[in-house]
C-alpha atoms as a PDB file:
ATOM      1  CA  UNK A   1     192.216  66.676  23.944  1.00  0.00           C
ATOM      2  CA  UNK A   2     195.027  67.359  26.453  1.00  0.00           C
ATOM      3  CA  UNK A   3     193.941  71.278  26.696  1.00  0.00           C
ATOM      4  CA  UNK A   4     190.391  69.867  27.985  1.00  0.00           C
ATOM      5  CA  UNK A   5     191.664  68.668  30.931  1.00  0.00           C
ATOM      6  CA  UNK A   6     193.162  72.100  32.363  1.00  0.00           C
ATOM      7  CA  UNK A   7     189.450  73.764  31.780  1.00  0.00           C
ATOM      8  CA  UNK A   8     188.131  71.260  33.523  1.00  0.00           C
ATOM      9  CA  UNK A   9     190.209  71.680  36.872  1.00  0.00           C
ATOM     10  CA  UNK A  10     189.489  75.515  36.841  1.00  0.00           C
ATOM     11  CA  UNK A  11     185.893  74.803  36.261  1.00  0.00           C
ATOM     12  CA  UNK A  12     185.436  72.387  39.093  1.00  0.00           C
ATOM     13  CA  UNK A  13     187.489  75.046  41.561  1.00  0.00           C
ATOM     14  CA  UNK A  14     185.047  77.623  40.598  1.00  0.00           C
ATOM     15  CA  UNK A  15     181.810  75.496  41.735  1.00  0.00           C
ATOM     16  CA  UNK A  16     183.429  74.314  44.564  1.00  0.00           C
ATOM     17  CA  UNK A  17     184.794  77.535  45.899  1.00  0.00           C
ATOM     18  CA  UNK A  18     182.759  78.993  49.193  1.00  0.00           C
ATOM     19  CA  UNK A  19     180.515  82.372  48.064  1.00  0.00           C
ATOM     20  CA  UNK A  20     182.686  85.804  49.089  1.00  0.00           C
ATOM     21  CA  UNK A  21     180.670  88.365  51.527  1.00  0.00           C
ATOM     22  CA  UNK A  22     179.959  90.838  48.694  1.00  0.00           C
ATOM     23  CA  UNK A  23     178.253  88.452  46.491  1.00  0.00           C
ATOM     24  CA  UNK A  24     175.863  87.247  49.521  1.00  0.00           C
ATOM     25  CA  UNK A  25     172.579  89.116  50.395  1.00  0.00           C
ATOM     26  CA  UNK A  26     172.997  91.505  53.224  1.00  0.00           C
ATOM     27  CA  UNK A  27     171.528  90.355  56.667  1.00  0.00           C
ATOM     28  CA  UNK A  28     168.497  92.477  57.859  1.00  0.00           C
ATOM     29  CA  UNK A  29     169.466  94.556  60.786  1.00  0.00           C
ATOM     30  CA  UNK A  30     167.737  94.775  63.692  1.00  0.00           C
ATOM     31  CA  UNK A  31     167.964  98.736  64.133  1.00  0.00           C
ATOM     32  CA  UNK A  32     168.978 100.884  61.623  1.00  0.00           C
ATOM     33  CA  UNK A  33     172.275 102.517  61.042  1.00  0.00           C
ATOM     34  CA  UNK A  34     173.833 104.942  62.320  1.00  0.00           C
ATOM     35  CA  UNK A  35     174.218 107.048  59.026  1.00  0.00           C
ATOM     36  CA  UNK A  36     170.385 106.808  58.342  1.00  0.00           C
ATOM     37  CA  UNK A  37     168.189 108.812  59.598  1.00  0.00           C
ATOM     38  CA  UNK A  38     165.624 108.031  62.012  1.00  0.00           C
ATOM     39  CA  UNK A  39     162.410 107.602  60.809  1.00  0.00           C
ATOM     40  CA  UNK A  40     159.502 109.963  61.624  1.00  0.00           C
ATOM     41  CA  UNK A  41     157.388 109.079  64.289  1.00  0.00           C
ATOM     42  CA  UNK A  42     154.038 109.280  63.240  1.00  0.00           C
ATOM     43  CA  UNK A  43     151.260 111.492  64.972  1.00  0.00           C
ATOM     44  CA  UNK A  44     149.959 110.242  68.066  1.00  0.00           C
ATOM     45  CA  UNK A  45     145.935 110.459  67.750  1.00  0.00           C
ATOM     46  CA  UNK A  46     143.826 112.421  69.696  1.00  0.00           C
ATOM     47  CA  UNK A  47     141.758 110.225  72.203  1.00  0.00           C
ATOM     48  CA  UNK A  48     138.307 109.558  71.764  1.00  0.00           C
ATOM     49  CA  UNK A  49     136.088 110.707  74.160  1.00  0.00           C
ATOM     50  CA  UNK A  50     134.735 108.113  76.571  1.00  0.00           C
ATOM     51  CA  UNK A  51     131.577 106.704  75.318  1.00  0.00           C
ATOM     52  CA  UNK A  52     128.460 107.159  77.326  1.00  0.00           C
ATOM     53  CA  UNK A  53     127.873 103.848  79.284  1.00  0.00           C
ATOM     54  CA  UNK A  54     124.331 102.529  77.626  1.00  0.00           C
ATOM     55  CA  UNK A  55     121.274 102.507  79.866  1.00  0.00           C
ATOM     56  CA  UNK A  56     120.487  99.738  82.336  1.00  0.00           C
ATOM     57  CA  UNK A  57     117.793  97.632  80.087  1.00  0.00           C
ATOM     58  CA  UNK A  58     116.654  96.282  84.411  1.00  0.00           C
ATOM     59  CA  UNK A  59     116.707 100.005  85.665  1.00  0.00           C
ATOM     60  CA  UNK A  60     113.782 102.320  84.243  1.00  0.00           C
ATOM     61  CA  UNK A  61     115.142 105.929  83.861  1.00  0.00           C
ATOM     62  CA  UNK A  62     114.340 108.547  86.633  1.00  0.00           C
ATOM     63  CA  UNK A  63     111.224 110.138  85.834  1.00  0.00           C
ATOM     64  CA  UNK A  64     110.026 113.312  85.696  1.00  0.00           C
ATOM     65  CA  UNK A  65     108.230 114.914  89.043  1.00  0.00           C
ATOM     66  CA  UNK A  66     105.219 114.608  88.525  1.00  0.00           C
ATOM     67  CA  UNK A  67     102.234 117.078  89.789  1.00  0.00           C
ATOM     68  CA  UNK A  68     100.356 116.077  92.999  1.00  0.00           C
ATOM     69  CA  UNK A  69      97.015 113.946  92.009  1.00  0.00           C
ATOM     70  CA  UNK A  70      94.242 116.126  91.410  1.00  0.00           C
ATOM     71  CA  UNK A  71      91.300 116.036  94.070  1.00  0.00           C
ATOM     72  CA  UNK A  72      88.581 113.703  93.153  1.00  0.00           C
ATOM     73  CA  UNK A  73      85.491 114.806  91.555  1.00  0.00           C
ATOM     74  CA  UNK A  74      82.013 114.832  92.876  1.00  0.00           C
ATOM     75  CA  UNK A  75      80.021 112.605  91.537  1.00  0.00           C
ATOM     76  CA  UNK A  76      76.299 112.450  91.901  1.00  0.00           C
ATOM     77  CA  UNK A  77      73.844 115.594  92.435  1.00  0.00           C
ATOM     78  CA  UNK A  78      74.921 118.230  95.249  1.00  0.00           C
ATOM     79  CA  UNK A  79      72.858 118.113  98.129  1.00  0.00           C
ATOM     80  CA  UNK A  80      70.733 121.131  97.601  1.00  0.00           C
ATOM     81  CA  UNK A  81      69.535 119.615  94.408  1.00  0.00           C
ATOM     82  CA  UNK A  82      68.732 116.190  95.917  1.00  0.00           C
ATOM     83  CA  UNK A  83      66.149 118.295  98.560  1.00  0.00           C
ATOM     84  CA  UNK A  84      65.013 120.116  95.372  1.00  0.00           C
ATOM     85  CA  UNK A  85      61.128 119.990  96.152  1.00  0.00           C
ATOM     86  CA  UNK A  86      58.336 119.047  93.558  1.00  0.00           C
ATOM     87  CA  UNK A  87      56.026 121.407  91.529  1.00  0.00           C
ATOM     88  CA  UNK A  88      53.488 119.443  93.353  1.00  0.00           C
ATOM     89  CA  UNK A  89      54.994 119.635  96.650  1.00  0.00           C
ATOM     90  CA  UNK A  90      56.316 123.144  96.841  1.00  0.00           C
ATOM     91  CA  UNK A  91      52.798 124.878  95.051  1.00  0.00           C
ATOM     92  CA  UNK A  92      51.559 123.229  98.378  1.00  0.00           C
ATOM     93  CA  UNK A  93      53.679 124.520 100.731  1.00  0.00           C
ATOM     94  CA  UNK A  94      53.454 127.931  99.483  1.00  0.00           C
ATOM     95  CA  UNK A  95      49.696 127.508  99.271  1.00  0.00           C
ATOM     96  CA  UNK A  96      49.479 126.791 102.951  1.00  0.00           C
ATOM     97  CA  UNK A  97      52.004 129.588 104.378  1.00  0.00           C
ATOM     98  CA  UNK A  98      49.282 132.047 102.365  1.00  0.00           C
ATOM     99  CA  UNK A  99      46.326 130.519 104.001  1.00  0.00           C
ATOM    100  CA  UNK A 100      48.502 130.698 107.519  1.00  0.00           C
ATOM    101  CA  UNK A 101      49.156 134.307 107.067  1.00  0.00           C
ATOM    102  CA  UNK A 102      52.627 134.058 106.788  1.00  0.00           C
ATOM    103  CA  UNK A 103      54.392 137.223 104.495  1.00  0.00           C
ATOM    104  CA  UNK A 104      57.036 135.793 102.193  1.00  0.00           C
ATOM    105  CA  UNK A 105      58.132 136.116  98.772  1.00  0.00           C
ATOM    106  CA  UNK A 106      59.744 133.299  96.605  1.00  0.00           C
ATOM    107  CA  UNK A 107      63.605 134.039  96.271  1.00  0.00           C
ATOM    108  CA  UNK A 108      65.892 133.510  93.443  1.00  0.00           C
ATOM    109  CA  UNK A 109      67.604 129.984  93.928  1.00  0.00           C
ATOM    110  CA  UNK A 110      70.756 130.564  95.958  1.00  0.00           C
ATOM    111  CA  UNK A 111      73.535 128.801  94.925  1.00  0.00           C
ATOM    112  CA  UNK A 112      77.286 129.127  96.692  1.00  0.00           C
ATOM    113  CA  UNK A 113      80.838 128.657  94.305  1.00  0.00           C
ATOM    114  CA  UNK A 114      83.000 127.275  96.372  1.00  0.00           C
ATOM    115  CA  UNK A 115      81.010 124.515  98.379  1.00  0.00           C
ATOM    116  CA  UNK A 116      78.666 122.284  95.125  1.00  0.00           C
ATOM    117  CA  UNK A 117      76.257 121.444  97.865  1.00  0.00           C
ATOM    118  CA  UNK A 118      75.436 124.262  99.674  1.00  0.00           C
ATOM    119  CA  UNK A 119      72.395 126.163  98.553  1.00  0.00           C
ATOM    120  CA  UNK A 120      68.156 126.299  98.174  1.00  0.00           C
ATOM    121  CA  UNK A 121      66.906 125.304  94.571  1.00  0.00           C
ATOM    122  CA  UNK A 122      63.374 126.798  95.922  1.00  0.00           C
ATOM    123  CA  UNK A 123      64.104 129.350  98.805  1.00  0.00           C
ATOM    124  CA  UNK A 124      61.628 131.445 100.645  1.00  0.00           C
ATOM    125  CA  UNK A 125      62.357 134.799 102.102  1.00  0.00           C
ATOM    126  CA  UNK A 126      60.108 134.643 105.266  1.00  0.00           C
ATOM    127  CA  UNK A 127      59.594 138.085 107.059  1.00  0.00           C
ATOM    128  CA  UNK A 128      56.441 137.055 109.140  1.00  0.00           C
ATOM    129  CA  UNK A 129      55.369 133.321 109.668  1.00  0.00           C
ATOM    130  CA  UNK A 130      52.091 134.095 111.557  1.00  0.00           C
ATOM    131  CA  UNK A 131      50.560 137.586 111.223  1.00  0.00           C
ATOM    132  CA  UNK A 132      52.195 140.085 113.808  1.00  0.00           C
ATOM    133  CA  UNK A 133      55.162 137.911 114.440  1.00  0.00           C
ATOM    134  CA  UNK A 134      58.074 139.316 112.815  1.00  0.00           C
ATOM    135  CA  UNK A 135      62.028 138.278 111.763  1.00  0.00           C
ATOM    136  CA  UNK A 136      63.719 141.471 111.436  1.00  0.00           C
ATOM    137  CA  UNK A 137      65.131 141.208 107.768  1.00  0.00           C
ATOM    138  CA  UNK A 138      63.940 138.178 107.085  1.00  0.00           C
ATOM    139  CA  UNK A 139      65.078 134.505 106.344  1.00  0.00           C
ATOM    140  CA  UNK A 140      65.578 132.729 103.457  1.00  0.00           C
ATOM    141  CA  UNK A 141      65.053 129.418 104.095  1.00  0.00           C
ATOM    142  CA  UNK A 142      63.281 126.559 102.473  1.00  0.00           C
ATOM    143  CA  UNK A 143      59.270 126.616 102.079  1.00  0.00           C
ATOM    144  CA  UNK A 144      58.892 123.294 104.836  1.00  0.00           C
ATOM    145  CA  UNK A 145      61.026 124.871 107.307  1.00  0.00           C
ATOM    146  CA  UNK A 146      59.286 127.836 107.439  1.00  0.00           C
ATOM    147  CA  UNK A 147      55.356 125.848 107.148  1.00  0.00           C
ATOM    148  CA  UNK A 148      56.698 123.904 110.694  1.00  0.00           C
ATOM    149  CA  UNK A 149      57.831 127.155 112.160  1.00  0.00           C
ATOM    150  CA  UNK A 150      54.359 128.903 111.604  1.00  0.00           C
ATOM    151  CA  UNK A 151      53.045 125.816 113.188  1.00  0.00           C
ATOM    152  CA  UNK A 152      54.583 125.615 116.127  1.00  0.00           C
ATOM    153  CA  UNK A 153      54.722 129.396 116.585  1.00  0.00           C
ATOM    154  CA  UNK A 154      50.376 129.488 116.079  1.00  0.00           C
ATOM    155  CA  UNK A 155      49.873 126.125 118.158  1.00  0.00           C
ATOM    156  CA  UNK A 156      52.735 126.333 121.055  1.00  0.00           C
ATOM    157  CA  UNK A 157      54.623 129.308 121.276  1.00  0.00           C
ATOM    158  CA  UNK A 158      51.883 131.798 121.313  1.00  0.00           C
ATOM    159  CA  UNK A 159      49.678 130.320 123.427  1.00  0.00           C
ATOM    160  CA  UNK A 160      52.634 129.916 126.520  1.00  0.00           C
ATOM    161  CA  UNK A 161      53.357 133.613 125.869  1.00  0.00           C
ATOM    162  CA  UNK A 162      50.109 134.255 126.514  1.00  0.00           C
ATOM    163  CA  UNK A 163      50.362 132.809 129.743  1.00  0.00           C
ATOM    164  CA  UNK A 164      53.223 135.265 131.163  1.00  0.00           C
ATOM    165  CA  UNK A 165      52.619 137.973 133.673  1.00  0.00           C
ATOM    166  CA  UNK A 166      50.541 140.641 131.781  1.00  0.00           C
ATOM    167  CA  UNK A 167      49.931 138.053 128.800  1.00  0.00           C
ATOM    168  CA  UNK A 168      52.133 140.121 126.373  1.00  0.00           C
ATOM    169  CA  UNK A 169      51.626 139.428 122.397  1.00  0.00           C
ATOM    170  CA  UNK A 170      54.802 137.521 120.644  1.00  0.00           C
ATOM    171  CA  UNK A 171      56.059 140.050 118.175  1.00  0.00           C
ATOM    172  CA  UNK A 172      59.384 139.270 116.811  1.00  0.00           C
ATOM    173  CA  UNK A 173      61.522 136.178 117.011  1.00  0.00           C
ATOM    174  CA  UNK A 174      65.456 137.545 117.050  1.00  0.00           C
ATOM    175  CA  UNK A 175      67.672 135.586 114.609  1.00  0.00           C
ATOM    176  CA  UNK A 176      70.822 134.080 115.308  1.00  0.00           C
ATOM    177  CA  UNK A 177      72.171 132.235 112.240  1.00  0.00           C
ATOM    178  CA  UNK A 178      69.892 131.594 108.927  1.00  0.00           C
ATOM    179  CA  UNK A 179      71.012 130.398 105.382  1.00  0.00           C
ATOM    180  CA  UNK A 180      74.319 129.390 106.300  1.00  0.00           C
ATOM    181  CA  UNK A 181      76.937 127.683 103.938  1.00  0.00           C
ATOM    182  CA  UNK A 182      79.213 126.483 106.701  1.00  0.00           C
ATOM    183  CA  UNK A 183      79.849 123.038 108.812  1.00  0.00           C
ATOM    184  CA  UNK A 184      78.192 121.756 111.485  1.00  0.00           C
ATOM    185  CA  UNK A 185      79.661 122.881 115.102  1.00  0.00           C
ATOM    186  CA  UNK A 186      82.096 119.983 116.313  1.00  0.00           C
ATOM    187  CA  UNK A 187      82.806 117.758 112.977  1.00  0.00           C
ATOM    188  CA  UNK A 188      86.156 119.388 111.748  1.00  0.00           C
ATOM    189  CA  UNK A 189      84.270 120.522 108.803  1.00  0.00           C
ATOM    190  CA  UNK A 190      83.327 116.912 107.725  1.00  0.00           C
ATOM    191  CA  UNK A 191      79.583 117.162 107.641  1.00  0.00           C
ATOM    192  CA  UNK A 192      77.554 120.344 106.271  1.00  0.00           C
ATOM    193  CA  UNK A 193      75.573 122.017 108.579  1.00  0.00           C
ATOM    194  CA  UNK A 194      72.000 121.830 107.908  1.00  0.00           C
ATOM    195  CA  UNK A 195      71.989 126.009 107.824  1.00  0.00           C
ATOM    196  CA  UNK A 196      73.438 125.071 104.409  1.00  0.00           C
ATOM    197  CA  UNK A 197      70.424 123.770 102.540  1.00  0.00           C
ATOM    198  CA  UNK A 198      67.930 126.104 104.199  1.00  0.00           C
ATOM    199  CA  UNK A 199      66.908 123.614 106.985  1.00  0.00           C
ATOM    200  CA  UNK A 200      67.550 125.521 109.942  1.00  0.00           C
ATOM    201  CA  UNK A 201      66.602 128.380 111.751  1.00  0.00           C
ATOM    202  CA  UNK A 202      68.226 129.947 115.109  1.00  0.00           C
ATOM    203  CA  UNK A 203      66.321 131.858 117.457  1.00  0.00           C
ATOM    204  CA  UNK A 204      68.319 133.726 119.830  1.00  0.00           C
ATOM    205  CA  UNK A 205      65.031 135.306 121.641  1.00  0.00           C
ATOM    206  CA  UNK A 206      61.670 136.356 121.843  1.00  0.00           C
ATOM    207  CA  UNK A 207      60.526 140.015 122.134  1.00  0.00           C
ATOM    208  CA  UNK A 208      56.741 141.177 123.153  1.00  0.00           C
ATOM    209  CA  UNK A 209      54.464 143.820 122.234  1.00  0.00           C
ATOM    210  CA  UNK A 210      55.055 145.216 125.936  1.00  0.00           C
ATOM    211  CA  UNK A 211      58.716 145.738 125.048  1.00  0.00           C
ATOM    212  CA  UNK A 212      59.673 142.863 127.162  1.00  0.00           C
ATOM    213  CA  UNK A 213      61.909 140.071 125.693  1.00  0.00           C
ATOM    214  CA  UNK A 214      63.475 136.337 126.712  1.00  0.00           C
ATOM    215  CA  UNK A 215      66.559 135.727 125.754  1.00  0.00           C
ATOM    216  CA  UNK A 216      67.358 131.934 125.456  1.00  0.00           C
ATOM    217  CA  UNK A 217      70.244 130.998 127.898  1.00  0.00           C
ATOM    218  CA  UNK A 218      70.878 128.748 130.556  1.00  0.00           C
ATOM    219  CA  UNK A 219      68.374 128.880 133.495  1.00  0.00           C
ATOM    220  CA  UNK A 220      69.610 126.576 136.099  1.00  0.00           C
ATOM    221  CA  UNK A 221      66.414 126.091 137.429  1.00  0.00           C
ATOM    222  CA  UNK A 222      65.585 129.307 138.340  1.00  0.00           C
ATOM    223  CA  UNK A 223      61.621 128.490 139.142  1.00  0.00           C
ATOM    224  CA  UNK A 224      60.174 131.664 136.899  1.00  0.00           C
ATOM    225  CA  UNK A 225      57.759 131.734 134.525  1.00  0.00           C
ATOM    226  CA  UNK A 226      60.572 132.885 131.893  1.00  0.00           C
ATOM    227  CA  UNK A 227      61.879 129.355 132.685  1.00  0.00           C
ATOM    228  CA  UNK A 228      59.045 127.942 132.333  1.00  0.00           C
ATOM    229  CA  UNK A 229      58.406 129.661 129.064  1.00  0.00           C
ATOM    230  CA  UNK A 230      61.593 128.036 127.380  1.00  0.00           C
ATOM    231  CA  UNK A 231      61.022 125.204 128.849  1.00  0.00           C
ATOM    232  CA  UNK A 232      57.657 125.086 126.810  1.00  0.00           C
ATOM    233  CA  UNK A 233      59.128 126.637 123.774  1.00  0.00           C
ATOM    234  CA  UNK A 234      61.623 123.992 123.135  1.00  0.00           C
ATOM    235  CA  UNK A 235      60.013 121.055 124.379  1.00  0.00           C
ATOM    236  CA  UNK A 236      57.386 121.617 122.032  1.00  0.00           C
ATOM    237  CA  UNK A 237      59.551 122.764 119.169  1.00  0.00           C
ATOM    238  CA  UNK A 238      60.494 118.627 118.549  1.00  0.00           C
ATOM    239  CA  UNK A 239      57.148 117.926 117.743  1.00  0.00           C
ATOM    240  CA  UNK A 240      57.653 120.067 114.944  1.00  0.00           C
ATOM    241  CA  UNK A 241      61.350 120.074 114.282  1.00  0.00           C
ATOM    242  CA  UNK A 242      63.584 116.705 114.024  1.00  0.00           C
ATOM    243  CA  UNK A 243      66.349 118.227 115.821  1.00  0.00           C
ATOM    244  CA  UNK A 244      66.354 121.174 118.785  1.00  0.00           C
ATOM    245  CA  UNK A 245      69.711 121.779 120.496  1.00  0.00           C
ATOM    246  CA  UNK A 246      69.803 124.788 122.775  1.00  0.00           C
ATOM    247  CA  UNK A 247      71.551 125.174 126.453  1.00  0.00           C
ATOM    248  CA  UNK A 248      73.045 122.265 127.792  1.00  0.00           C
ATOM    249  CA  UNK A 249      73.446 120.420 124.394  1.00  0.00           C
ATOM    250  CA  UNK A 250      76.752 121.997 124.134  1.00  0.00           C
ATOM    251  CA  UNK A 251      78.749 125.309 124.488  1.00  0.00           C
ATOM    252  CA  UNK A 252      77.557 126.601 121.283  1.00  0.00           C
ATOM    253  CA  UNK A 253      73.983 126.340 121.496  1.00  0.00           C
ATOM    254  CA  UNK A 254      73.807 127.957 125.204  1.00  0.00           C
ATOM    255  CA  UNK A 255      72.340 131.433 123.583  1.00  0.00           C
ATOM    256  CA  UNK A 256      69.985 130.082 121.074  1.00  0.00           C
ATOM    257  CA  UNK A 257      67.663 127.626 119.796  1.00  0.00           C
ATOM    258  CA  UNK A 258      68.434 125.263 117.046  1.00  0.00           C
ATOM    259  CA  UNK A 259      65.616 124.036 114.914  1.00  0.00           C
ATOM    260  CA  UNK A 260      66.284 121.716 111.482  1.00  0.00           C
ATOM    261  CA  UNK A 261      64.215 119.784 109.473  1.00  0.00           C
ATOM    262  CA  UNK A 262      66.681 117.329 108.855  1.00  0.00           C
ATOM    263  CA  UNK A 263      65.633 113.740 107.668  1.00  0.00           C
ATOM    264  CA  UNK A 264      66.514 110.521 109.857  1.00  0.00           C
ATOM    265  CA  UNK A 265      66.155 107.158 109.189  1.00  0.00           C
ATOM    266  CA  UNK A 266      63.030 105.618 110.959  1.00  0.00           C
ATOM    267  CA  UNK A 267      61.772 109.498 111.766  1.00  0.00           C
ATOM    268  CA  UNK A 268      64.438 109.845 114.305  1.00  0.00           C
ATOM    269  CA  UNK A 269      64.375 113.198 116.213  1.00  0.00           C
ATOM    270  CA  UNK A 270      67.080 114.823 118.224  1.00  0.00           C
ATOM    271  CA  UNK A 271      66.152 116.857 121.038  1.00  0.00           C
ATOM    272  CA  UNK A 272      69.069 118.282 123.620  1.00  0.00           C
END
């Protein structure tokens, strides 16, 4: 058993001998050698374009512009229609012009497009209210305007002619303005005129059979009987007419005589 003992000895020198550098694992560098090449360096990606920022949840987006409000409409009847007279009523009217004398003829309604409440639903075309008494052209107006002008004309206005110098016959009356679709003088176009419903009726003057005529215009008390005449003539006219404006009312009504049939509360008449 003595060779045991050397194999022994060797064996314990081998287990207790440190490990040698080529038998231990190699340390991991921390860059790589020299003799290796360097790796390649990937690609850098393109960058991604910024996203859009998302929309304020608290701030509405801007709207569109948006067209100016459209006017408002009318509502309710235009005034000519609301002055439209009865079957009743206007067969009357026209009934009594023919038993005046008056020469008419009933007119075609007129109507205007670009103002819904201008117009006559039932106009007249007067061309002699009393027999002999003439409006060059005529005058469309509506039937009751021209049954108070016939009136007035048989039971006023004749009668004071008769009392100028040589008692000359009325004739004609000379127009001013008629049918009219246009604003009253001195409202900024906020109220219709009566002219535009067939209510009024300007006379700018008188003429007589003896070639004479009376112009209306201011007479600052002049003491004639052409004065006096006017005088007559348009005091008398508001017993017949619910509003006469003529000199002296105002700047526009200094060459004429206004007459209207226009309706007041309480009968109301206005006389300047």
């Amino acid at each position: 058993m003595r060779w045991l003992a050397p194999i022994l000895v060797a064996m314990a020198a081998l287990l207790t001998a440190p490990a040698s550098a080529q038998d231990a694992p190699a340390p991991r560098p921390d860059h790589p050698a020299a003799d290796r090449p360097a790796p390649r360096p990937e690609a850098e990606a393109a960058p991604e374009p910024p996203a859009e920022p998302a929309p304020d949840p608290e701030t509405p987006e801007k709207a569109e512009a948006e067209p100016p409000p459209a006017a408002p409409v009318p509502t309710g009847p235009p005034v000519h229609a609301t002055l439209r007279e009865s079957d009743f009523d206007h067969s009357a009217c026209l009934l009594e012009l023919t038993l005046l004398g008056a020469d008419y003829s009933e007119a075609p309604p007129i109507l205007d497009p670009d103002q819904r409440d201008c117009g006559i639903d039932r106009p007249v075309l007067l061309r002699q209210p009393l027999p002999g008494i003439e409006i060059p052209g005529g005058a469309p107006m509506r039937c009751d305007l021209a049954r108070h002008l016939a009136h007035w004309l048989r039971d006023f206005v004749r009668p004071a002619a008769a009392l100028l110098p040589g008692q000359p016959r009325l004739v004609a009356l000379e127009p001013g303005s008629t049918y009219q679709c246009r604003a009253t003088v001195g409202t900024a176009g906020e109220n219709l005129s009566e002219h535009a419903f067939g209510n009024a009726f300007d006379i700018a003057a008188f003429r007589f059979d003896d070639g004479s005529r009376i112009e209306i215009g201011p007479r600052q008390d002049n003491g004639d009987l052409q004065e006096a005449f006017q005088r007559a003539a348009r005091g008398t006219a508001c017993l017949h007419f619910t509003t006469v404006l003529g000199p002296g009312a105002n700047a526009a009504h200094d060459d004429h005589l206004h007459l209207d049939i226009k309706a007041r509360r309480g009968g109301f008449r206005l006389c300047q």
